[in-house]
C-alpha atoms as a PDB file:
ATOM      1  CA  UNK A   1       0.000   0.000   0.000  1.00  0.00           C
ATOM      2  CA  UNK A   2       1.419   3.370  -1.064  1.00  0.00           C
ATOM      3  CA  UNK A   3       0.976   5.851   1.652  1.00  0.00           C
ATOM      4  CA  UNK A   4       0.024   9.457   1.410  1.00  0.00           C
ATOM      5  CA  UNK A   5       2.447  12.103   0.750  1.00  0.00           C
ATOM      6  CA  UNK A   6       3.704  13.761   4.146  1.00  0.00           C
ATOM      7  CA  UNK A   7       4.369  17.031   3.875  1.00  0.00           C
ATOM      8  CA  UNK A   8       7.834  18.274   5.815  1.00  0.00           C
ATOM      9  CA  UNK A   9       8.381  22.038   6.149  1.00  0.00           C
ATOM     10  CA  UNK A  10      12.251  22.272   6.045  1.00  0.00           C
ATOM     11  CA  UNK A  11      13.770  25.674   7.331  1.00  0.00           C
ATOM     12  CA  UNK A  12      17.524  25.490   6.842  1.00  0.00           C
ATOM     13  CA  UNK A  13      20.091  28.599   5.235  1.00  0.00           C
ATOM     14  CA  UNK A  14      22.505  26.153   4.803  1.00  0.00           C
ATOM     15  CA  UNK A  15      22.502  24.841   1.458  1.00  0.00           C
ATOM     16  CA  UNK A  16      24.541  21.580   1.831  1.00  0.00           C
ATOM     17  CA  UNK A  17      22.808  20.191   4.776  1.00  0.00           C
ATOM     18  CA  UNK A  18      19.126  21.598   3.189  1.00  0.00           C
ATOM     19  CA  UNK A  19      19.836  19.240   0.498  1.00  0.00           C
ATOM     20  CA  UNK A  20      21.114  16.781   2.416  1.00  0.00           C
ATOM     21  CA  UNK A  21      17.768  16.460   3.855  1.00  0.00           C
ATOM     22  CA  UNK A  22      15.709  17.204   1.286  1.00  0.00           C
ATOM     23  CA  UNK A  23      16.740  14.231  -0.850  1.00  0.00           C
ATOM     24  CA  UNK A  24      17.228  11.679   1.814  1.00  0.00           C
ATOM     25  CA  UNK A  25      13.308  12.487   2.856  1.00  0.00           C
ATOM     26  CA  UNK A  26      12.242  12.405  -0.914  1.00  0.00           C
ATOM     27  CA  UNK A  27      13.574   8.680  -0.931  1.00  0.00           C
ATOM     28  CA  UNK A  28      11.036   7.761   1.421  1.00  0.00           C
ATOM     29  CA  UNK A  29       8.208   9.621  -0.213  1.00  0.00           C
ATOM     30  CA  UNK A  30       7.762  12.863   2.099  1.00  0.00           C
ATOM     31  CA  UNK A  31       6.887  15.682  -0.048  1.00  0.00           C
ATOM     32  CA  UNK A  32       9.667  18.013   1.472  1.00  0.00           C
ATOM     33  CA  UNK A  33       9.019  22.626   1.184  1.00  0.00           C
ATOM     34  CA  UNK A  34      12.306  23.849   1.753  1.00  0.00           C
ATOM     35  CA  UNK A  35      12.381  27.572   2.698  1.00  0.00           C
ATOM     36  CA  UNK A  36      15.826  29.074   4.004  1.00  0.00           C
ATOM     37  CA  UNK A  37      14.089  32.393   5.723  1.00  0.00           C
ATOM     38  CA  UNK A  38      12.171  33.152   8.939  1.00  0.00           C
ATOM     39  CA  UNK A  39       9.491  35.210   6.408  1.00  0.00           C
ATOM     40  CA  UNK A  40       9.549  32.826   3.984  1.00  0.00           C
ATOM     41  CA  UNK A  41       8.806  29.953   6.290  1.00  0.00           C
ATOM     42  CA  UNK A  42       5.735  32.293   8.046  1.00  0.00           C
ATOM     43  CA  UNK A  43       4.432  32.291   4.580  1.00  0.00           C
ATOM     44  CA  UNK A  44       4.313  29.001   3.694  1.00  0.00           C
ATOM     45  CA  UNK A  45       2.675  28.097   6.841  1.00  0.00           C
ATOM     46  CA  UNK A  46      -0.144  30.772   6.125  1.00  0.00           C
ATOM     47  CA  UNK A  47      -0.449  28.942   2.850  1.00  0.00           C
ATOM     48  CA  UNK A  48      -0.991  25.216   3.490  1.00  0.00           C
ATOM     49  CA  UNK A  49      -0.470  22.902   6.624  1.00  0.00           C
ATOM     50  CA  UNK A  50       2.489  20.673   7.257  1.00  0.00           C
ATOM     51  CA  UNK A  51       2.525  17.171   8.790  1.00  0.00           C
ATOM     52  CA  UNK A  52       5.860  18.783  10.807  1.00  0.00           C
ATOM     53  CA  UNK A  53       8.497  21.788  10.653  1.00  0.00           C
ATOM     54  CA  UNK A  54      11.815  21.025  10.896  1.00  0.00           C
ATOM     55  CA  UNK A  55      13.357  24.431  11.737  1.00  0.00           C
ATOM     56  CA  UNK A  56      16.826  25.740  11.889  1.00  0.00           C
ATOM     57  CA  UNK A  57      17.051  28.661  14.315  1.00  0.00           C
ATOM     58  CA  UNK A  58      20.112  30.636  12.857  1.00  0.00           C
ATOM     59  CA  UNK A  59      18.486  32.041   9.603  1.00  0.00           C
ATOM     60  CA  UNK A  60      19.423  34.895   7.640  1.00  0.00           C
ATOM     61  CA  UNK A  61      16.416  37.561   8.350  1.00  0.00           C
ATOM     62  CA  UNK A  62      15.871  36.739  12.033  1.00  0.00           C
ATOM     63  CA  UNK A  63      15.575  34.108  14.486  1.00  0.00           C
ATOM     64  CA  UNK A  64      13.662  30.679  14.077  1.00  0.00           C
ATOM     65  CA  UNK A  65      12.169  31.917  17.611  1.00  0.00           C
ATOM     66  CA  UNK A  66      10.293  33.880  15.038  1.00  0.00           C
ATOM     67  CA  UNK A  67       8.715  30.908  13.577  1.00  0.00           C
ATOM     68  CA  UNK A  68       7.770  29.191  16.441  1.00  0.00           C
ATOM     69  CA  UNK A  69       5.949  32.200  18.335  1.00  0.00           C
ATOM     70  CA  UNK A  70       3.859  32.515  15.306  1.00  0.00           C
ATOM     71  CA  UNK A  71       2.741  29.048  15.029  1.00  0.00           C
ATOM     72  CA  UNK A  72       2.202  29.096  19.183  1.00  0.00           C
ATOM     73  CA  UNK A  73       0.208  32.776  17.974  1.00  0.00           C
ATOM     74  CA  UNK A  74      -2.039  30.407  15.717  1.00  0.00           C
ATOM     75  CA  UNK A  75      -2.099  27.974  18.323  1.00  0.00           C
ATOM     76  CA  UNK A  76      -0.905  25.833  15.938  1.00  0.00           C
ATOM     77  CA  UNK A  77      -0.264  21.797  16.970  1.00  0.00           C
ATOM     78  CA  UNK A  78       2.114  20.928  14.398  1.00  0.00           C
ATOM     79  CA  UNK A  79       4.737  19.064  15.554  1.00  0.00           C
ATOM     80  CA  UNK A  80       8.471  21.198  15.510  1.00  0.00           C
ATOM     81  CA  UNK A  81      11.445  19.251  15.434  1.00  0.00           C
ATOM     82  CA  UNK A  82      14.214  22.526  16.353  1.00  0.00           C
ATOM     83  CA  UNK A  83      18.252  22.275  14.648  1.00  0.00           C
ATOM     84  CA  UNK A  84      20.916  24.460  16.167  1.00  0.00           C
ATOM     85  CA  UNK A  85      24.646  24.315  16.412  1.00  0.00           C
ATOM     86  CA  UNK A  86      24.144  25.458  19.832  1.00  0.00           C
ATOM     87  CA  UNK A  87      24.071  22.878  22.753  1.00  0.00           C
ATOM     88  CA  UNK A  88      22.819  25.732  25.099  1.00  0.00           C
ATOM     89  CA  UNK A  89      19.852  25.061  28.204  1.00  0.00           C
ATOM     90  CA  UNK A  90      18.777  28.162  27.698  1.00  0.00           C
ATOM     91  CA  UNK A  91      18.250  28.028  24.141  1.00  0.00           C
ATOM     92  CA  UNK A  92      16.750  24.945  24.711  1.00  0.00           C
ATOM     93  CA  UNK A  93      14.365  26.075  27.626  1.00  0.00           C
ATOM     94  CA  UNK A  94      13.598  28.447  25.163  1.00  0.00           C
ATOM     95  CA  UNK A  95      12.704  26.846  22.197  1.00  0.00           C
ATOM     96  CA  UNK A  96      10.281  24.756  24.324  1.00  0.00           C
ATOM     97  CA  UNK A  97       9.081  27.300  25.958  1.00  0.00           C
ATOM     98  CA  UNK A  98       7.967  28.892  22.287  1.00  0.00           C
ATOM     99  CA  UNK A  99       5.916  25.327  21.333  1.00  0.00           C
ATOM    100  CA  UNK A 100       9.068  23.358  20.255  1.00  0.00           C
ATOM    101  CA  UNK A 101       8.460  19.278  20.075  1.00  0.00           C
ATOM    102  CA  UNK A 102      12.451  18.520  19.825  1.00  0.00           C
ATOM    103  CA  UNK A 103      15.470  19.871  19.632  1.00  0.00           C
ATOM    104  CA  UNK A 104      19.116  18.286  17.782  1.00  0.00           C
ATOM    105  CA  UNK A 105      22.561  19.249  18.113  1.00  0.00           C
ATOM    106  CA  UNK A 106      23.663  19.970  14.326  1.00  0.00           C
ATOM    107  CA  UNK A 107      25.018  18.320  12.292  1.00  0.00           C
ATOM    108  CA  UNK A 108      22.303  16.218  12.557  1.00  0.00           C
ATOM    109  CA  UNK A 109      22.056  12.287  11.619  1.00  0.00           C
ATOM    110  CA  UNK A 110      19.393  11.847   9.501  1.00  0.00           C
ATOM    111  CA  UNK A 111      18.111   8.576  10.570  1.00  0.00           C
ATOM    112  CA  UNK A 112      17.576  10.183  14.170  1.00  0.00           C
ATOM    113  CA  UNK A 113      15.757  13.301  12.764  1.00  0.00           C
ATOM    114  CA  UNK A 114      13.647  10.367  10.921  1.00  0.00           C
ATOM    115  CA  UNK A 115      13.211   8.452  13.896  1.00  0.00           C
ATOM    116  CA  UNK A 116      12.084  11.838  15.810  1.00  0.00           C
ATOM    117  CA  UNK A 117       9.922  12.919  13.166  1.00  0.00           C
ATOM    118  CA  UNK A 118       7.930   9.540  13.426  1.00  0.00           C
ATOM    119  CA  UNK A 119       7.672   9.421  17.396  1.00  0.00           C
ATOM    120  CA  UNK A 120       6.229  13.330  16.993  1.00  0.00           C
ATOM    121  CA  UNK A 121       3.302  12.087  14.051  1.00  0.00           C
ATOM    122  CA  UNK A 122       2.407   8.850  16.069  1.00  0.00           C
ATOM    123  CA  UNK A 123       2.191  11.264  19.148  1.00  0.00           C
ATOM    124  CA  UNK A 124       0.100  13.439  17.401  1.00  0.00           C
ATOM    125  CA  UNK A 125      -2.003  10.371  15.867  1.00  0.00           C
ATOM    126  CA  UNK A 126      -1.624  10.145  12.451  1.00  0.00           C
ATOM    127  CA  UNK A 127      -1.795   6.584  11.883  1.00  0.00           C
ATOM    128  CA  UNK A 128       1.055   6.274  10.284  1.00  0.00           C
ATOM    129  CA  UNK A 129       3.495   3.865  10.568  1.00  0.00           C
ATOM    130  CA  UNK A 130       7.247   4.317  10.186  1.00  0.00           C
ATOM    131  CA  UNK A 131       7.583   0.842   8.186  1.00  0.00           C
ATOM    132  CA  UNK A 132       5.117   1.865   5.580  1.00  0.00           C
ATOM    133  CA  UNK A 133       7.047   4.479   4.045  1.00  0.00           C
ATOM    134  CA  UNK A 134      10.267   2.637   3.573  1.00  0.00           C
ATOM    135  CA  UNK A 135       8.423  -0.748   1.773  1.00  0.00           C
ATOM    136  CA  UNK A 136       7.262   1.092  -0.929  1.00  0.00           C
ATOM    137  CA  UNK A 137       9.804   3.562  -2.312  1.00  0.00           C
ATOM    138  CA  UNK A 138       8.456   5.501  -5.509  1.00  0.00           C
ATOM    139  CA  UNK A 139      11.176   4.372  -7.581  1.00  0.00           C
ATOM    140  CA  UNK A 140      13.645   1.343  -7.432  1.00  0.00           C
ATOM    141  CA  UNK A 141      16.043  -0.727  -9.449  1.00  0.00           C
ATOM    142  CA  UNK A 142      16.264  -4.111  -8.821  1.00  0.00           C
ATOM    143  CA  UNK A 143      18.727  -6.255 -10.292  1.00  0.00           C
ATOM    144  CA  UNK A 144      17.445  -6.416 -14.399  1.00  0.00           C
ATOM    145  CA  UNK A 145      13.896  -4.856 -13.159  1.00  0.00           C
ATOM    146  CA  UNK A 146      12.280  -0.982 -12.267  1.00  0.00           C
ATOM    147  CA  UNK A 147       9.727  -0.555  -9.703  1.00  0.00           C
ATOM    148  CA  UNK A 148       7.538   2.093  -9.617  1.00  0.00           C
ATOM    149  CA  UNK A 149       5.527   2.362  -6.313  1.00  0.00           C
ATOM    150  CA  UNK A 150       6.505  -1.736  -5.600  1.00  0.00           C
ATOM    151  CA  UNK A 151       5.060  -2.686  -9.061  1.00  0.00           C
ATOM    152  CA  UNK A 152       7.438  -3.750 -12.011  1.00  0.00           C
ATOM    153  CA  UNK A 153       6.741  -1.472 -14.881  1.00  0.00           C
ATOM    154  CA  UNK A 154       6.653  -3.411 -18.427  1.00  0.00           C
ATOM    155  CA  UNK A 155       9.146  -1.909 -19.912  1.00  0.00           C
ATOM    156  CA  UNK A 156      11.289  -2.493 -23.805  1.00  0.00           C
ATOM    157  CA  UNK A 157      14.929  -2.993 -23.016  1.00  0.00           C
ATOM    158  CA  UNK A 158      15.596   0.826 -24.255  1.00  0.00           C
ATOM    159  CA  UNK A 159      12.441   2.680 -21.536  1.00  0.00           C
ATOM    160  CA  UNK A 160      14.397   0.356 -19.305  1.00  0.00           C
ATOM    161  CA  UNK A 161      17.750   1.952 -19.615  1.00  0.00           C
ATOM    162  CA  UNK A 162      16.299   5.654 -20.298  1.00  0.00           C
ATOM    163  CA  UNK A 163      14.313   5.110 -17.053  1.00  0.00           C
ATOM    164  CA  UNK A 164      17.358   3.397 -15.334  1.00  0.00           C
ATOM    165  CA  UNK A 165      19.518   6.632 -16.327  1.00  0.00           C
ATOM    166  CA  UNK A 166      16.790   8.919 -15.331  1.00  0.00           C
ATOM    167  CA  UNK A 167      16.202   7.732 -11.591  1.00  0.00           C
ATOM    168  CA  UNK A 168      20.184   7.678 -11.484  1.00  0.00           C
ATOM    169  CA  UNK A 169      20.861  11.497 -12.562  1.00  0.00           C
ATOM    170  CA  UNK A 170      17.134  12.696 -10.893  1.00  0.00           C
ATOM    171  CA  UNK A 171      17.046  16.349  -9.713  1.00  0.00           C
ATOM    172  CA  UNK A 172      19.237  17.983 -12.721  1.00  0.00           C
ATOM    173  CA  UNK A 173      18.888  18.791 -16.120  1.00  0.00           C
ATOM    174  CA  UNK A 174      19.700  16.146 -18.316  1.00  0.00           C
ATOM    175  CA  UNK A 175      20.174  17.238 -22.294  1.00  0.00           C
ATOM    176  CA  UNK A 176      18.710  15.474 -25.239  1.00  0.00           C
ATOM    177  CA  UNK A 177      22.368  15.157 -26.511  1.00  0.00           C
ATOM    178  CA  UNK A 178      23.306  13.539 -23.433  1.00  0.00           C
ATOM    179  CA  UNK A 179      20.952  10.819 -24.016  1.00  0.00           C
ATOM    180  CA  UNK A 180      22.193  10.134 -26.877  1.00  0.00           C
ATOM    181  CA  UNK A 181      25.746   9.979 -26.149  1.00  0.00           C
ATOM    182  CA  UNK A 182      25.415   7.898 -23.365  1.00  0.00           C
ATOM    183  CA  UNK A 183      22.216   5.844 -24.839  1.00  0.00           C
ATOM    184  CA  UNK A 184      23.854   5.231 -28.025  1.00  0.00           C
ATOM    185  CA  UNK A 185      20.681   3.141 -28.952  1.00  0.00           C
ATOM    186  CA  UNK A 186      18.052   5.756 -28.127  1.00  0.00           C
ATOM    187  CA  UNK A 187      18.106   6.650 -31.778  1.00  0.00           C
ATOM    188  CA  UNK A 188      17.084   9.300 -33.395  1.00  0.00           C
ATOM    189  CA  UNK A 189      15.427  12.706 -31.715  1.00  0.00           C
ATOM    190  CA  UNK A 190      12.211  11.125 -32.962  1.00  0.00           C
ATOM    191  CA  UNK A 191      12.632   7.873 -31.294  1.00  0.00           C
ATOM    192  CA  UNK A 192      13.696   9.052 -27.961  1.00  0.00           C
ATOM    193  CA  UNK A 193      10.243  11.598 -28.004  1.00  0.00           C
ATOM    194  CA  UNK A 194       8.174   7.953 -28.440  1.00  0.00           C
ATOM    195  CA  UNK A 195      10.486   6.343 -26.057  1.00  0.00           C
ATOM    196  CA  UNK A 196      10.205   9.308 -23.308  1.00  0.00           C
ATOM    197  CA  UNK A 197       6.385   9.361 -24.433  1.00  0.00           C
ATOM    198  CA  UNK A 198       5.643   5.649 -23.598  1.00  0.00           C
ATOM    199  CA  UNK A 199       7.465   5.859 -20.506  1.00  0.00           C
ATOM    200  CA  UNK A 200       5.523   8.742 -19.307  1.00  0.00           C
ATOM    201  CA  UNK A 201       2.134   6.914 -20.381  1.00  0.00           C
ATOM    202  CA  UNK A 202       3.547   3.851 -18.100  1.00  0.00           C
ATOM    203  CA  UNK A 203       3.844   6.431 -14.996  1.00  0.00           C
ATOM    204  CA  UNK A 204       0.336   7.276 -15.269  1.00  0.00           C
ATOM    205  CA  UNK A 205       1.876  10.743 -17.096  1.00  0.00           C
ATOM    206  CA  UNK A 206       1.680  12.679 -19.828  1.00  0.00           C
ATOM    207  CA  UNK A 207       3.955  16.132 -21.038  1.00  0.00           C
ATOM    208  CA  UNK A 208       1.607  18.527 -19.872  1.00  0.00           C
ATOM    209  CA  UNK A 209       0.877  16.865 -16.629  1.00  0.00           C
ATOM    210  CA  UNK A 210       4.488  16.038 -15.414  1.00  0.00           C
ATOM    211  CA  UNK A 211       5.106  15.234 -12.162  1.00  0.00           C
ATOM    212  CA  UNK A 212       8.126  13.237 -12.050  1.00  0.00           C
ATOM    213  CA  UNK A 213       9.485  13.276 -15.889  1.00  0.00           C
ATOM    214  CA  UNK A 214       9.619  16.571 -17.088  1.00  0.00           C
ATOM    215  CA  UNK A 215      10.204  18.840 -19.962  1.00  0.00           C
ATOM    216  CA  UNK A 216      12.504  21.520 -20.198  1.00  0.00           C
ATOM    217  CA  UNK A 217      11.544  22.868 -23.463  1.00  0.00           C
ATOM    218  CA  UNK A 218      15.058  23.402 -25.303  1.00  0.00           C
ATOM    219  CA  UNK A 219      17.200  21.452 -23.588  1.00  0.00           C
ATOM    220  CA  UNK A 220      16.012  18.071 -22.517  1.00  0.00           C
ATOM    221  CA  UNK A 221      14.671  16.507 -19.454  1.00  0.00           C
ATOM    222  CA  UNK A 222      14.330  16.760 -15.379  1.00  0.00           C
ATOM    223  CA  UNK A 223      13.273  13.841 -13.433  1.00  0.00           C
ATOM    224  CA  UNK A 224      12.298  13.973 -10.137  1.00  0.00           C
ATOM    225  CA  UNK A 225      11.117  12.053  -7.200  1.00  0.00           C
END
């Protein structure tokens, strides 16, 4: 059974550990809004609601205190899971005081912030079980087959390696040319549009619709899960 989409708010300035966990939490099908600003994180919290808010407090506007003593101001009850490079009681008192659920010493393991993240969401009764998430990954190669959401797509020997190449180089561009080069039998330009084309209509996708292979109209391709 493929779970629902959780929805992580990530508040980090620091670009290398942001993507650090933004793509480990992607693997195991969170849907991950990563916002490196005290306003920009107030925003997106006025926008939609977040399963939990994992919050840096040294950010470049102000402090993450910011964050948390608007979502206490809205009464909020989503979970907070607080990151600091400071191992400081009083910033800890502090940051519970303000509605904080956790707090981590940076740098942070990412298996613990997952294993924090789930004790918050079963405390708060979602439902959800830890296990669920990591049985069915969206995407995964295994040995001469692809699964997509635990089920192996039927796929011709070159959507295999296209696919294969895809899921291997996901969150960048990847050029038409490039295909070619390193798909020598991907053809011609009109071959790989049926090939990308057929692959799509095996994801449940079409061009227009993209959500995880997508056209950048020019160049080539961006895949992303």
């Amino acid at each position: 059974m493929v779970m629902e989409e959780l929805k992580i708010l990530l508040v980090e300035d620091d670009e290398f550990a942001a993507e650090l966990i933004y793509n480990y939490f992607l693997d195991y099908g969170f849907e991950v809004i990563y916002t490196l600003t005290a306003a920009e994180a107030i925003e997106k919290l006025e926008q939609i609601s977040y399963d939990v808010v994992v919050l840096d407090l040294n950010l470049p506007d102000t402090s993450g205190f910011e964050v948390l003593k608007h979502m206490e101001n809205k009464n909020s009850t989503t979970p907070v899971i607080v990151t600091s490079a400071y191992d400081d009681k009083n910033i800890k008192l502090r940051s519970f005081k303000y509605g904080a659920s956790d707090y981590m010493i940076k740098p942070i393991d990412l298996e613990e912030l997952e294993a924090r993240i789930w004790v918050h969401l079963k405390r708060d009764n979602h439902g959800v079980m830890h296990s669920h998430m990591k049985e069915v990954p969206i995407f995964e190669i295994k040995d001469f087959m692809i699964l997509f959401k635990g089920k192996k797509l039927d796929l011709t020997t070159i959507e295999h390696e296209l696919l294969k190449y895809f899921i291997k180089n996901r969150n960048r561009i990847i050029r038409r040319s490039e295909l070619s080069v390193v798909l020598s039998s991907v053809g011609t330009e009109r071959s790989l549009d049926n090939h990308i084309k057929n692959i799509r209509k095996k994801l449940g996708e079409n061009s227009k619709d993209a959500k995880y292979l997508k056209t950048v109209y020019g160049v080539g391709y961006f895949f992303n899960f």
